[in-house]
N, C-alpha and C. Protein backbone atom coordinates (compact mmCIF):
# COMPACT_ATOMS: atom_id res chain seq x y z
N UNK A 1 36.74 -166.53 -130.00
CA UNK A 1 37.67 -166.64 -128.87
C UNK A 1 36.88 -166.90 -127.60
N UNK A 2 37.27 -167.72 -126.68
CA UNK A 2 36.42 -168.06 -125.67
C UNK A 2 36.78 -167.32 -124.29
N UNK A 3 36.14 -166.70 -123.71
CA UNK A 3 35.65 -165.91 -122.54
C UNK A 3 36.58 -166.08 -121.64
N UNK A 4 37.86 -165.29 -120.61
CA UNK A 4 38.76 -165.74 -119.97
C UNK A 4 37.87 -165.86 -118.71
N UNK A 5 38.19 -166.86 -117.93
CA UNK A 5 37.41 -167.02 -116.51
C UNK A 5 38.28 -165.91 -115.51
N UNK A 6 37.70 -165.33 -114.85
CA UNK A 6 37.76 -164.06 -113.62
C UNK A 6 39.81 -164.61 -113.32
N UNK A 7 39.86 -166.13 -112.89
CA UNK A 7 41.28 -166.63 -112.43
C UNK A 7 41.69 -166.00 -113.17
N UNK A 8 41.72 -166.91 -114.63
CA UNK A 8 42.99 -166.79 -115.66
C UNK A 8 43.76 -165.03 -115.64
N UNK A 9 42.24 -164.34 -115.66
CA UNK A 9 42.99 -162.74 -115.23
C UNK A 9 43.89 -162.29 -114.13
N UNK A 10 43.61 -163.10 -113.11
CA UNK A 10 44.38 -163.02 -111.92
C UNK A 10 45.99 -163.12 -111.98
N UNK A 11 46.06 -164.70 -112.84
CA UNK A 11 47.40 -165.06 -113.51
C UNK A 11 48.00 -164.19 -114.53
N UNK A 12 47.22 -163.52 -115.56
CA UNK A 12 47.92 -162.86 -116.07
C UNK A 12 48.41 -161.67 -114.79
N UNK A 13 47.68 -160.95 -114.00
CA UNK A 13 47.95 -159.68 -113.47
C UNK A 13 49.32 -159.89 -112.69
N UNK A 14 49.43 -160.97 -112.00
CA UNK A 14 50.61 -161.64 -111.92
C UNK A 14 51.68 -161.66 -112.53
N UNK A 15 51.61 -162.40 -113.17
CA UNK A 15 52.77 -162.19 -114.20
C UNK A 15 52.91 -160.75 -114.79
N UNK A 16 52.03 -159.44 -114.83
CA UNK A 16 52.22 -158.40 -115.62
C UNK A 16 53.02 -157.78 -114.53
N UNK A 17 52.69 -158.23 -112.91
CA UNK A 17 53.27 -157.27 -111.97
C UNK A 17 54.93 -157.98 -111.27
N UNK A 18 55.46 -159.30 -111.99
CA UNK A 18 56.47 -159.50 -112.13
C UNK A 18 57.46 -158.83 -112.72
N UNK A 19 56.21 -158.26 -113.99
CA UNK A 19 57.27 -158.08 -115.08
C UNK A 19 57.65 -156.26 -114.52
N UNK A 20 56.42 -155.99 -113.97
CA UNK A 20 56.57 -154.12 -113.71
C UNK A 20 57.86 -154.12 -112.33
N UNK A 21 57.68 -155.43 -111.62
CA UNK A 21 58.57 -154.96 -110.40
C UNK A 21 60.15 -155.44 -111.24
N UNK A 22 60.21 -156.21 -111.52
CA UNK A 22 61.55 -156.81 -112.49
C UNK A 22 62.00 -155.06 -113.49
N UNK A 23 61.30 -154.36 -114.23
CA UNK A 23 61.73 -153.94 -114.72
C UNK A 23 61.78 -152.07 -114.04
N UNK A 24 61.40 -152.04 -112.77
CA UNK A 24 61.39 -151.09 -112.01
C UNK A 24 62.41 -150.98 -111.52
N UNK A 25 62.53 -152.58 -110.83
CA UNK A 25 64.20 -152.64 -109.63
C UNK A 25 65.61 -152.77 -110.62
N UNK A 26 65.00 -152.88 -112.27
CA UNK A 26 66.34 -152.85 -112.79
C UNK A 26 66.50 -151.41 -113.32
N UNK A 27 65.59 -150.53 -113.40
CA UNK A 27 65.66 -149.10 -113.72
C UNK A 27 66.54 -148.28 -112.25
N UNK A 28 65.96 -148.88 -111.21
CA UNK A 28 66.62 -148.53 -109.73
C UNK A 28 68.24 -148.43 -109.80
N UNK A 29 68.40 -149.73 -109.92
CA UNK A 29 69.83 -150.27 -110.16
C UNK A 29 70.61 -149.37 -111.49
N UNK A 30 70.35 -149.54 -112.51
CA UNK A 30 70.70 -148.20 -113.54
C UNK A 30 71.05 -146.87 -113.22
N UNK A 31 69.90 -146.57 -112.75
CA UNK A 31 69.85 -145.28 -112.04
C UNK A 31 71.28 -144.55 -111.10
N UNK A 32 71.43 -145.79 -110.11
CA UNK A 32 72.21 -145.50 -108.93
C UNK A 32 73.43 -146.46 -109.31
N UNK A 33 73.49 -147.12 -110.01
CA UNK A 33 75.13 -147.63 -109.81
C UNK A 33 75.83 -147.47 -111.53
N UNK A 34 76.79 -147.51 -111.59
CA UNK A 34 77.58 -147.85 -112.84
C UNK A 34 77.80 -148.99 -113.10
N UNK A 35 78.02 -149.43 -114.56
CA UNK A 35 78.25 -150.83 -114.94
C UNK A 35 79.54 -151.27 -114.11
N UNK A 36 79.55 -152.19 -113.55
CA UNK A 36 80.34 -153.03 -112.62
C UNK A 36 80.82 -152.08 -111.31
N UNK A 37 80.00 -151.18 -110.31
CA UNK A 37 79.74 -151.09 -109.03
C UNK A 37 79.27 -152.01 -108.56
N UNK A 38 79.80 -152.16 -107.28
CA UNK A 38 78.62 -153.25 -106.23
C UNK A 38 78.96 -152.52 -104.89
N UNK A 39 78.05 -152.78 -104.35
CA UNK A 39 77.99 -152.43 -102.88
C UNK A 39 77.12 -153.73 -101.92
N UNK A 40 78.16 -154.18 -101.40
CA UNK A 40 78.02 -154.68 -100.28
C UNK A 40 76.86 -154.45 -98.91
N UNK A 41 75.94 -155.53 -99.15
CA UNK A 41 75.11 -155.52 -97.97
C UNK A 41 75.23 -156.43 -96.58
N UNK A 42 75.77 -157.27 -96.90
CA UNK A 42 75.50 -158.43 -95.97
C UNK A 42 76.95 -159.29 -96.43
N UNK A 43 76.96 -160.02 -95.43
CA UNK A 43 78.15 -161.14 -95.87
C UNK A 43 78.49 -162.15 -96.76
N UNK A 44 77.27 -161.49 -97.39
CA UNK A 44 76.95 -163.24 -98.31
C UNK A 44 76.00 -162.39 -99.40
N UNK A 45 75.76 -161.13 -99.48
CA UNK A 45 74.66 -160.65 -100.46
C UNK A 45 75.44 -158.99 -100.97
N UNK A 46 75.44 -159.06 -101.68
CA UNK A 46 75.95 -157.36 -102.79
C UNK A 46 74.57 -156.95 -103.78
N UNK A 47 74.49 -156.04 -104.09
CA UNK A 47 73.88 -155.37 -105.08
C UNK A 47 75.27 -154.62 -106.27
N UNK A 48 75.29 -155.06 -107.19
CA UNK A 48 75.66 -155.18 -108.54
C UNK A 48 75.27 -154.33 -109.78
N UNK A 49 75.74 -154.46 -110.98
CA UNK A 49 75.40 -154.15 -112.12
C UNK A 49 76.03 -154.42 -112.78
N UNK A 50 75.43 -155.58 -113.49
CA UNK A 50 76.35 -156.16 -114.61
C UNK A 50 75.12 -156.39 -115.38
N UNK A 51 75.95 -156.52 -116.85
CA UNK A 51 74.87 -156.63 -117.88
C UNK A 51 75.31 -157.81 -118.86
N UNK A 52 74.37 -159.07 -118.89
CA UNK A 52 74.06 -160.18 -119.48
C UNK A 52 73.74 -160.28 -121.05
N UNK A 53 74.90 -160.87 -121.60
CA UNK A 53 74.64 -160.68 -122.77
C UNK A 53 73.75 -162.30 -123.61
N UNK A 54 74.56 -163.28 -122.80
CA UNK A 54 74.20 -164.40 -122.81
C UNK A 54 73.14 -164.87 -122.04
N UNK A 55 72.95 -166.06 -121.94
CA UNK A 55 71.52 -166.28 -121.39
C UNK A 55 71.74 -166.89 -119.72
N UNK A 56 71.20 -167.36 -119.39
CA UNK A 56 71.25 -168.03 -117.69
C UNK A 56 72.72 -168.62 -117.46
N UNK A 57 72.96 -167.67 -116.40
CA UNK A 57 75.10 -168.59 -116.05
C UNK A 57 75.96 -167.50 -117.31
N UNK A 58 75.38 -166.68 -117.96
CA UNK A 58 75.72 -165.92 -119.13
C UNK A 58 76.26 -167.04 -119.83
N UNK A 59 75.53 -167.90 -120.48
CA UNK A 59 75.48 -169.03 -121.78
C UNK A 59 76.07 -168.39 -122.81
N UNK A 60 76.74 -168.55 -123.70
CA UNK A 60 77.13 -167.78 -125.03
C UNK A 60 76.90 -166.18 -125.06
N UNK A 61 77.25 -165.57 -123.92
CA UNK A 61 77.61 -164.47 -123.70
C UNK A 61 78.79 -163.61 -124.67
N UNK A 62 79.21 -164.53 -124.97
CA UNK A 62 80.32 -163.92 -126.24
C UNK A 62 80.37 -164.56 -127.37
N UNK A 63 79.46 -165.02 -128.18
CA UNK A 63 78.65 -165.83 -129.10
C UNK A 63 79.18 -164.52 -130.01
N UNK A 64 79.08 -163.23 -130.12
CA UNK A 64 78.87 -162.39 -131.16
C UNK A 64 78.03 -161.22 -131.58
N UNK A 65 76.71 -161.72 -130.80
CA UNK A 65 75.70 -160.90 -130.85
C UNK A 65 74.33 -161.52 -131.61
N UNK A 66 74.44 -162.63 -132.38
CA UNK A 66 73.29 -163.31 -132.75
C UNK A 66 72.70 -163.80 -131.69
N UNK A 67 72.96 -164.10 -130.17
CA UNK A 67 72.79 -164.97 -128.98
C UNK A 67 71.09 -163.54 -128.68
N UNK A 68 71.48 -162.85 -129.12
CA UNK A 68 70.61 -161.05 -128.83
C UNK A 68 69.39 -162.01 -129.53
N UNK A 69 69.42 -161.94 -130.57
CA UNK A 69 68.31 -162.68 -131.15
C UNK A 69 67.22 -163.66 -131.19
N UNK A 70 68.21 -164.73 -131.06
CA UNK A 70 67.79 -166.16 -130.86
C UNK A 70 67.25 -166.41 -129.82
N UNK A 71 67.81 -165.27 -128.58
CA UNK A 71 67.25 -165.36 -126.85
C UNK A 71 66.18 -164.93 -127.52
N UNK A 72 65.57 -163.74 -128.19
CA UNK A 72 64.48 -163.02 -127.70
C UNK A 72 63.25 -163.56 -128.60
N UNK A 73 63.94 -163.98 -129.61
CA UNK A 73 62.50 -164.67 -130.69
C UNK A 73 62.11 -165.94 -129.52
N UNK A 74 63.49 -166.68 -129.15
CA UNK A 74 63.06 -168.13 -127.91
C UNK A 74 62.03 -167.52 -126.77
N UNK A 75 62.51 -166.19 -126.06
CA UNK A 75 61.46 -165.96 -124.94
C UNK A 75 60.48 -165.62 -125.42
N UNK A 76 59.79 -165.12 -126.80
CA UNK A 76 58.66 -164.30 -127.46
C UNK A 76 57.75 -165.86 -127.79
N UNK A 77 58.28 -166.75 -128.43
CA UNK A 77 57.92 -167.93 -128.62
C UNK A 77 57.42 -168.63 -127.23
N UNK A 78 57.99 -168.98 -125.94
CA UNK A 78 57.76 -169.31 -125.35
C UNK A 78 56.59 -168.46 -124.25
N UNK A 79 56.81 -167.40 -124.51
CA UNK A 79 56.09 -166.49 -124.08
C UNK A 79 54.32 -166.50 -124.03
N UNK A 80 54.04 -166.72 -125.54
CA UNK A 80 53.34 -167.02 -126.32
C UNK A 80 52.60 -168.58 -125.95
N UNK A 81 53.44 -169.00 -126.09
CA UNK A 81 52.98 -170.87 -125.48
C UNK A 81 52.56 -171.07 -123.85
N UNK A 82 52.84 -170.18 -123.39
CA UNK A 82 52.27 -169.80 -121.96
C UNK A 82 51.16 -169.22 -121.85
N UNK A 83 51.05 -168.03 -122.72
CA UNK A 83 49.79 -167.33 -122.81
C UNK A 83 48.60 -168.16 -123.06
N UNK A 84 48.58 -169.08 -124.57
CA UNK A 84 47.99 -170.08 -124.53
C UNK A 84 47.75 -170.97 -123.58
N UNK A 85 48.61 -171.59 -123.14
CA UNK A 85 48.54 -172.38 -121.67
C UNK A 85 47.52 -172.21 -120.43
N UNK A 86 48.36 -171.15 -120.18
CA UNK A 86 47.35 -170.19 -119.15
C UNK A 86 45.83 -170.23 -119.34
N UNK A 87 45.44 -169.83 -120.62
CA UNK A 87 44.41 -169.58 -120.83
C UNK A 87 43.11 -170.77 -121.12
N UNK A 88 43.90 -171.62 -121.43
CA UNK A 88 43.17 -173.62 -121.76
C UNK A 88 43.34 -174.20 -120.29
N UNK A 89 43.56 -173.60 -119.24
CA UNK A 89 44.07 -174.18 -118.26
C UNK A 89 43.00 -174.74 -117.37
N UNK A 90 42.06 -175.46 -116.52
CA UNK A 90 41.68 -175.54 -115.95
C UNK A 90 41.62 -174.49 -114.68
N UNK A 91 40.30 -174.22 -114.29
CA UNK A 91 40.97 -173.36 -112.61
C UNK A 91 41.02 -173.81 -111.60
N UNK A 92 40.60 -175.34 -111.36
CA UNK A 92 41.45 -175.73 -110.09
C UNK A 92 43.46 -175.69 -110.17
N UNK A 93 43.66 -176.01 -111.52
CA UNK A 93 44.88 -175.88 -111.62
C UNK A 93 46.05 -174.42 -110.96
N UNK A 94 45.67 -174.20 -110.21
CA UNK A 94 46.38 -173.10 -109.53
C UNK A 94 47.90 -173.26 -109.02
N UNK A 95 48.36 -174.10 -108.89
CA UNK A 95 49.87 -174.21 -108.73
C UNK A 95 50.70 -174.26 -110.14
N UNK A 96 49.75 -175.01 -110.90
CA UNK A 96 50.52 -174.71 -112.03
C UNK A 96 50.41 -173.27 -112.83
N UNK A 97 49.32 -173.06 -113.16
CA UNK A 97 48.77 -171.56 -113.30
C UNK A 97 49.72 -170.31 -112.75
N UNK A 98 49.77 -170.37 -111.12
CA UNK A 98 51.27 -169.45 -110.77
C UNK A 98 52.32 -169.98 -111.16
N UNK A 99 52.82 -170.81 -111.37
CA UNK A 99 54.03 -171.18 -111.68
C UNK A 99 54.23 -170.93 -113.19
N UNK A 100 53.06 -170.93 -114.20
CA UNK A 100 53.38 -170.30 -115.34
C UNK A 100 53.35 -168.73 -115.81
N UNK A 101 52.60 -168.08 -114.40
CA UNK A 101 52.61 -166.55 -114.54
C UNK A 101 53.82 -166.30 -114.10
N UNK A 102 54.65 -166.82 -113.04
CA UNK A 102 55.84 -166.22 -112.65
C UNK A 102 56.87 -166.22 -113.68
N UNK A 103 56.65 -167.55 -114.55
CA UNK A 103 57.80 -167.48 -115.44
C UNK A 103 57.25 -166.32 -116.91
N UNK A 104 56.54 -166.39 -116.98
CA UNK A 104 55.71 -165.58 -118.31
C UNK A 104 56.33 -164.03 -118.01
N UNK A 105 56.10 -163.56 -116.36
CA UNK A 105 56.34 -162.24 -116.17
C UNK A 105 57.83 -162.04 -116.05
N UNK A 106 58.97 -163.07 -115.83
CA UNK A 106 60.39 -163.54 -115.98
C UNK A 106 60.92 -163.55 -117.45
N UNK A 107 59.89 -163.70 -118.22
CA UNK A 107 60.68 -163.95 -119.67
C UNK A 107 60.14 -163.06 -120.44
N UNK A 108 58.87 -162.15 -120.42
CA UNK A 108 58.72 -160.81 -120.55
C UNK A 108 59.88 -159.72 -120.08
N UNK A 109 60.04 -159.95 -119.01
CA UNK A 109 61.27 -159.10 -118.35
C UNK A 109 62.53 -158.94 -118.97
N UNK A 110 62.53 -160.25 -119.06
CA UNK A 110 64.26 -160.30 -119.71
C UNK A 110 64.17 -159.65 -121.38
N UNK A 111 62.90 -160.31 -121.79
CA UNK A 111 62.99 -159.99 -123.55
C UNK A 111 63.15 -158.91 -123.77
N UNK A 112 61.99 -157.59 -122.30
CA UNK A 112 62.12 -156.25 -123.02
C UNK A 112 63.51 -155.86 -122.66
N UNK A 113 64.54 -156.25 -121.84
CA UNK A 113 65.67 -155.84 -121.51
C UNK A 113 66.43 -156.31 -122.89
N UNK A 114 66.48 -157.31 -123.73
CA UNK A 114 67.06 -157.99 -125.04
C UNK A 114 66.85 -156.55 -126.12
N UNK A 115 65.47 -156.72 -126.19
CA UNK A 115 65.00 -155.53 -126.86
C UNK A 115 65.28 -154.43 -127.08
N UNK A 116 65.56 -153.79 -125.85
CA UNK A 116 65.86 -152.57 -126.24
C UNK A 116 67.48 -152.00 -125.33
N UNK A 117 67.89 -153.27 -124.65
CA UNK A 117 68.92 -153.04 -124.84
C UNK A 117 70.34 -153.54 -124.91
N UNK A 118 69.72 -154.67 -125.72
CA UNK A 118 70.68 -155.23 -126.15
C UNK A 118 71.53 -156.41 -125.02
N UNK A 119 70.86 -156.56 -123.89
CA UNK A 119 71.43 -157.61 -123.05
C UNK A 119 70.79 -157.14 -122.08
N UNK A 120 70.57 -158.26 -120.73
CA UNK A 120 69.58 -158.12 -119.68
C UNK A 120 70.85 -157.68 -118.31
N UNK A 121 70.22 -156.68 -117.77
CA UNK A 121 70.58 -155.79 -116.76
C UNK A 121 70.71 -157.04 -114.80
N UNK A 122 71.17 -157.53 -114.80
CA UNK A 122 71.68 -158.19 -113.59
C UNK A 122 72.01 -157.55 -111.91
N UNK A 123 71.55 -158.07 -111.39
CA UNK A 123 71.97 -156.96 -109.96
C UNK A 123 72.29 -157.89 -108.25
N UNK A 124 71.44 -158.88 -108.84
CA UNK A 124 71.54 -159.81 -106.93
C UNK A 124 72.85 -160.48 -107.06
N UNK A 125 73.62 -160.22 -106.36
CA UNK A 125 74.68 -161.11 -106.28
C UNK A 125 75.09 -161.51 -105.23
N UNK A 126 74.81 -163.25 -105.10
CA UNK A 126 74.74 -163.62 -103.56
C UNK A 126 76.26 -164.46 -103.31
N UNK A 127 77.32 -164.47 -102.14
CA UNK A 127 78.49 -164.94 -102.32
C UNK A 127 78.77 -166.05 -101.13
N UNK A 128 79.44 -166.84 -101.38
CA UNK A 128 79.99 -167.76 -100.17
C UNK A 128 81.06 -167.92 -99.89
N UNK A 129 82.09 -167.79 -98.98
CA UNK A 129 83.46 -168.06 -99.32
C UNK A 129 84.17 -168.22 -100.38
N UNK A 130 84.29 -166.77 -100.74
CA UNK A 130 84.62 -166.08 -101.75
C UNK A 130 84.03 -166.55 -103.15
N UNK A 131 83.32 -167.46 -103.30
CA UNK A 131 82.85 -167.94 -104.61
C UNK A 131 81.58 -167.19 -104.50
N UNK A 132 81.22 -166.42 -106.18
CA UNK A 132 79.95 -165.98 -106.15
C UNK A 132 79.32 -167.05 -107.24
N UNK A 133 78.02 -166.48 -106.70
CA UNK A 133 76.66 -167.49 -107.71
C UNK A 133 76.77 -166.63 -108.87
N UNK A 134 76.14 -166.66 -110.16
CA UNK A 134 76.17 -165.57 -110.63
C UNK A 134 75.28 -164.59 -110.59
N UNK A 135 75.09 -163.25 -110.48
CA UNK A 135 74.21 -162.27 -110.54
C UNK A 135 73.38 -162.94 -111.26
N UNK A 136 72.08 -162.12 -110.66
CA UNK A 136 70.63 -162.47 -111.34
C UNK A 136 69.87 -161.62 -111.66
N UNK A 137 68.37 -161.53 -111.62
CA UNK A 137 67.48 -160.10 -111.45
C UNK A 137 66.42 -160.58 -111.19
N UNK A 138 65.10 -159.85 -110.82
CA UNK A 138 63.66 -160.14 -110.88
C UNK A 138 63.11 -161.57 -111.34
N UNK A 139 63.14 -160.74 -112.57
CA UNK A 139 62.55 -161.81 -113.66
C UNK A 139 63.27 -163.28 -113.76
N UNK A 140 64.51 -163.40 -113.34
CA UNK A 140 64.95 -164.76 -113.56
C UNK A 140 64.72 -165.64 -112.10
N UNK A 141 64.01 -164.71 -110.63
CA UNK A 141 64.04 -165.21 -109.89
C UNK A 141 62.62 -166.13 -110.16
N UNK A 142 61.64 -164.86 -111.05
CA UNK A 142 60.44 -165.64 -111.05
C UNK A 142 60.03 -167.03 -111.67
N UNK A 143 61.67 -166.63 -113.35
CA UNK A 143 61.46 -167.99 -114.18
C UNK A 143 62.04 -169.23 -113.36
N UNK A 144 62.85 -169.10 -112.42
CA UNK A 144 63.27 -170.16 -111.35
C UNK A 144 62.64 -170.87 -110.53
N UNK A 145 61.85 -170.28 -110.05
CA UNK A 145 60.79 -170.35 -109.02
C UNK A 145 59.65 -170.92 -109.20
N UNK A 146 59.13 -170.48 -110.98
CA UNK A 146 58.40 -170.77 -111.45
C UNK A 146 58.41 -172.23 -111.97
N UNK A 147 59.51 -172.51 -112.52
CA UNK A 147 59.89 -173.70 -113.21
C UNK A 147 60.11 -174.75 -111.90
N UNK A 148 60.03 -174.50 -110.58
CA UNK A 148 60.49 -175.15 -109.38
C UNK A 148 59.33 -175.32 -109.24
N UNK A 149 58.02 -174.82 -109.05
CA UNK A 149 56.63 -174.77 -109.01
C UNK A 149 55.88 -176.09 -109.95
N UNK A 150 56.93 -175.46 -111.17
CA UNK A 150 55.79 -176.53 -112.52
C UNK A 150 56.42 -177.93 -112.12
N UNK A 151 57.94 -178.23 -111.42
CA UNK A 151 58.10 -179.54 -111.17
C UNK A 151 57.94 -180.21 -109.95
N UNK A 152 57.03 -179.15 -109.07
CA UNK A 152 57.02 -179.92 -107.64
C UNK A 152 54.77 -180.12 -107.95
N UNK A 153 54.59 -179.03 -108.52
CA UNK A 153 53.54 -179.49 -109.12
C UNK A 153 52.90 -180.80 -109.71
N UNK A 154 54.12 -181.13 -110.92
CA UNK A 154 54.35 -182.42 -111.31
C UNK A 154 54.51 -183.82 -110.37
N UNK A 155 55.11 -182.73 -109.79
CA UNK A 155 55.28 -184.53 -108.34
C UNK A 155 54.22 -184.66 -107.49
N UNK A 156 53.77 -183.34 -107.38
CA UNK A 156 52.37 -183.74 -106.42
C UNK A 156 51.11 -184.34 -106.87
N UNK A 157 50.53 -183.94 -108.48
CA UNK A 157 49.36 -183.70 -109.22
C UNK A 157 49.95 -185.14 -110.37
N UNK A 158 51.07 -185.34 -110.43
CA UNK A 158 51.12 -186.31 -111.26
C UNK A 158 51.02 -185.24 -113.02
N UNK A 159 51.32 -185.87 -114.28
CA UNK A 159 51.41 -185.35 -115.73
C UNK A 159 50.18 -184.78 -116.08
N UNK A 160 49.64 -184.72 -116.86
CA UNK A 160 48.01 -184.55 -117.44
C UNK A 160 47.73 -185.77 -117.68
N UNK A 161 48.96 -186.78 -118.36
CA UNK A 161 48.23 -187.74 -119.24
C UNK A 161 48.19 -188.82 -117.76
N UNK A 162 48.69 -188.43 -116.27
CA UNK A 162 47.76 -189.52 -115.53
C UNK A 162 46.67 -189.15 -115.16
N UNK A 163 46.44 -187.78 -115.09
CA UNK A 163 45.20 -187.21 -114.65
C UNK A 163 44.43 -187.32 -114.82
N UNK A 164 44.27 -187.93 -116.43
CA UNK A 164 43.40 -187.89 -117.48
C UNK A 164 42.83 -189.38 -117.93
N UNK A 165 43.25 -190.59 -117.02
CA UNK A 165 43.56 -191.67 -116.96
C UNK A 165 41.82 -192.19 -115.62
């Protein structure tokens, strides 16, 4: 196995401290509200508790309960293909590098919420004249953000295969 460079550790610690604040602020939220409380902060922002059975937008949220599954082997798999990633990565590559720790520590988050309990714990809920977005959490802000990263990355740095050209 070949020697991680000082970065690549950096990226993981990253992503590990996504995953600790993601699964802290959803222990918070547990803690203090009941399933479907919200309390109102702002005109346009609530704190929530709703629980996601389905995946992003709650996707097949009422699928049955195989959706439990298929999410968590998909984020364990992908999970995995990041780790790798990360680790073959070049270290000037640093935009992409964060942009794959944020999502790594986003889809860690959600899986151990799949895991053990059976659907991921939701809490930001931001609203506009009267239409809400749907609740979110931590971890899906990071896989958002992250994935916004890997494609503005892309536009700046160009693919590998021009890089490599």
């Amino acid at each position: 196995m070949p020697k991680l460079q000082p970065i690549t550790l950096l990226w993981f610690a990253i992503a590990a401290s996504v995953l600790l604040l993601d699964q802290y602020s959803k222990l918070w939220i547990v803690e203090r509200f009941a399933y479907g409380d919200a309390q109102a902060l702002s005109g346009f922002f609530n704190l929530v508790r709703v629980h996601n059975y389905g995946a992003a937008f709650s996707f097949l949220s009422d699928a049955g309960g195989w959706q439990r599954w298929a999410f968590s082997l998909l984020a364990a798999v992908v999970s995995a293909v990041i780790v790798v990633w990360i680790t073959r990565l070049p270290a000037q590559k640093k935009l992409e590098a964060l942009a794959l720790a944020l999502i790594l520590g986003g889809a860690l988050g959600n899986l151990y919420d799949r895991l053990t309990l059976g659907y991921v714990v939701d809490f930001l809920d931001f609203h506009w004249s009267g239409r809400h977005f749907p609740a979110f959490n931590v971890a899906d802000a990071g896989i958002s953000v992250g994935a916004a990263m890997l494609i503005l990355d892309t536009l700046i740095n160009g693919s590998d295969a021009n890089n490599n050209e």
